[in-house]
Protein backbone atom coordinates (compact mmCIF):
# COMPACT_ATOMS: atom_id res chain seq x y z
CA UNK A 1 66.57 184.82 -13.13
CA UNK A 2 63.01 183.79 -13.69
CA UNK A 3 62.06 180.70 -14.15
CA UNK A 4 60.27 179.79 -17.15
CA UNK A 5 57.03 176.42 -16.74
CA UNK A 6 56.08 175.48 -19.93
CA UNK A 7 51.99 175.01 -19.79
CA UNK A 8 50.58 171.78 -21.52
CA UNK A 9 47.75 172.72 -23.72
CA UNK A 10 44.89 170.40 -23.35
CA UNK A 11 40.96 169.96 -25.15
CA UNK A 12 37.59 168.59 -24.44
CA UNK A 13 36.52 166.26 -27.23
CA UNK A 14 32.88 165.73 -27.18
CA UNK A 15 30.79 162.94 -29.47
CA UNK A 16 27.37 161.32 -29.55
CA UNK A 17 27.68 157.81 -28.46
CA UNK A 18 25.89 154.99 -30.56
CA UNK A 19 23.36 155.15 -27.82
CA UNK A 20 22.66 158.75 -28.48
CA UNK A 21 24.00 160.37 -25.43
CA UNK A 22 26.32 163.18 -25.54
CA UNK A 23 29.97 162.11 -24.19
CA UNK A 24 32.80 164.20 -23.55
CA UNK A 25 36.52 163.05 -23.12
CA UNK A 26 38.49 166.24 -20.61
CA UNK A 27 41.99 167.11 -20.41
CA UNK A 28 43.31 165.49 -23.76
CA UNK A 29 46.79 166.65 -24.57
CA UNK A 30 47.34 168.96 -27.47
CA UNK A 31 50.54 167.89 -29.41
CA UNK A 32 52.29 168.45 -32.24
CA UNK A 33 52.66 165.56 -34.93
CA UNK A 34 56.31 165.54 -34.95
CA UNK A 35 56.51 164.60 -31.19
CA UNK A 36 57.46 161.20 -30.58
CA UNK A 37 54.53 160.58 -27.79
CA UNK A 38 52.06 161.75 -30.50
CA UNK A 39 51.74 158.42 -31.62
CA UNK A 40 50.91 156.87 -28.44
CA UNK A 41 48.73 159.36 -26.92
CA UNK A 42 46.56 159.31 -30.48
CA UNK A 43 46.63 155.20 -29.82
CA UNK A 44 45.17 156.13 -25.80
CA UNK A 45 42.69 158.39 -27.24
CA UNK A 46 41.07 156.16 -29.47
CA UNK A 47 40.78 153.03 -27.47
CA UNK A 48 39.00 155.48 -24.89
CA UNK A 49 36.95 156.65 -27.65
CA UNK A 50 36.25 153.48 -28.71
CA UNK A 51 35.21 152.51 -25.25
CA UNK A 52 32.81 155.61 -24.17
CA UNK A 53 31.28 155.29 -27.61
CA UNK A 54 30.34 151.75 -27.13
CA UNK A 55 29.01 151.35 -23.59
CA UNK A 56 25.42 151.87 -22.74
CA UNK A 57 25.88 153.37 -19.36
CA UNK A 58 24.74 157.24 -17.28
CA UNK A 59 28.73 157.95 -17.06
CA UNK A 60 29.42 160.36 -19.36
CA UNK A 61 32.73 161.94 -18.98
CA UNK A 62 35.64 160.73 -18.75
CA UNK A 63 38.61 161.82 -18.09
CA UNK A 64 41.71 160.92 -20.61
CA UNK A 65 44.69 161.65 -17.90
CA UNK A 66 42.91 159.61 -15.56
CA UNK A 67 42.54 157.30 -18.25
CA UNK A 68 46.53 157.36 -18.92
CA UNK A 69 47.16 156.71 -15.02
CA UNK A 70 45.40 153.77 -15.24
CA UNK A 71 46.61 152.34 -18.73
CA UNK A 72 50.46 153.39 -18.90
CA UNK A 73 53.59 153.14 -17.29
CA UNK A 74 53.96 156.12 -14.81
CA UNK A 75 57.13 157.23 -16.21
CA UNK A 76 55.50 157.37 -19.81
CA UNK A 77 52.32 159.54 -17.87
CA UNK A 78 54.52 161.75 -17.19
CA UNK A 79 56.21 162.24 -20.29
CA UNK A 80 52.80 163.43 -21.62
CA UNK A 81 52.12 165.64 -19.37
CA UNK A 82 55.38 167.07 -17.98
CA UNK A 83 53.75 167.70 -14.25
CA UNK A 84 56.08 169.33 -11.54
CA UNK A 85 55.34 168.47 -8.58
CA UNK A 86 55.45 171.98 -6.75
CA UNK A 87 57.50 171.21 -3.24
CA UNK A 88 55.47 172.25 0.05
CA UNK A 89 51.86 172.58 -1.79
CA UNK A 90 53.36 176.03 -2.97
């Protein structure tokens, strides 16, 4: 019996900041609007956004499941994006 790993689809969203400089926001999770995290994770997104967009500094990519870590509970993070942790680096 096989076993079957669902893969989390994810995008790069890239914008011009109000400075001008090109910004792009990595490994945003591609969900459905029916899912109850869509909410939440649209909320996450934006206040990142928000963020990038507004600060006048060389960084200029960021990284929104880095951004997650940092901003949500762990067991929520995970929710999102459903990692296995593969036993013996395997």
């Amino acid at each position: 019996m096989k076993k079957r790993i669902d893969t989390l689809l994810t995008k790069t969203i890239e914008f011009k900041s109000k400075y001008g400089r090109k910004v792009k926001v990595l490994e945003v999770p591609v969900m459905k609007k029916d899912n109850p995290l869509y909410l939440k994770v649209n909320l996450r997104l934006h206040q990142l956004i928000t963020k990038a967009a507004n600060q006048n500094e060389p960084k200029t990519i960021y990284s929104f499941r880095e951004h997650l870590k940092r901003t949500t509970k762990w067991s929520e993070y995970e929710e999102i994006y459903q990692s296995e942790e593969l036993k013996n680096n395997a």
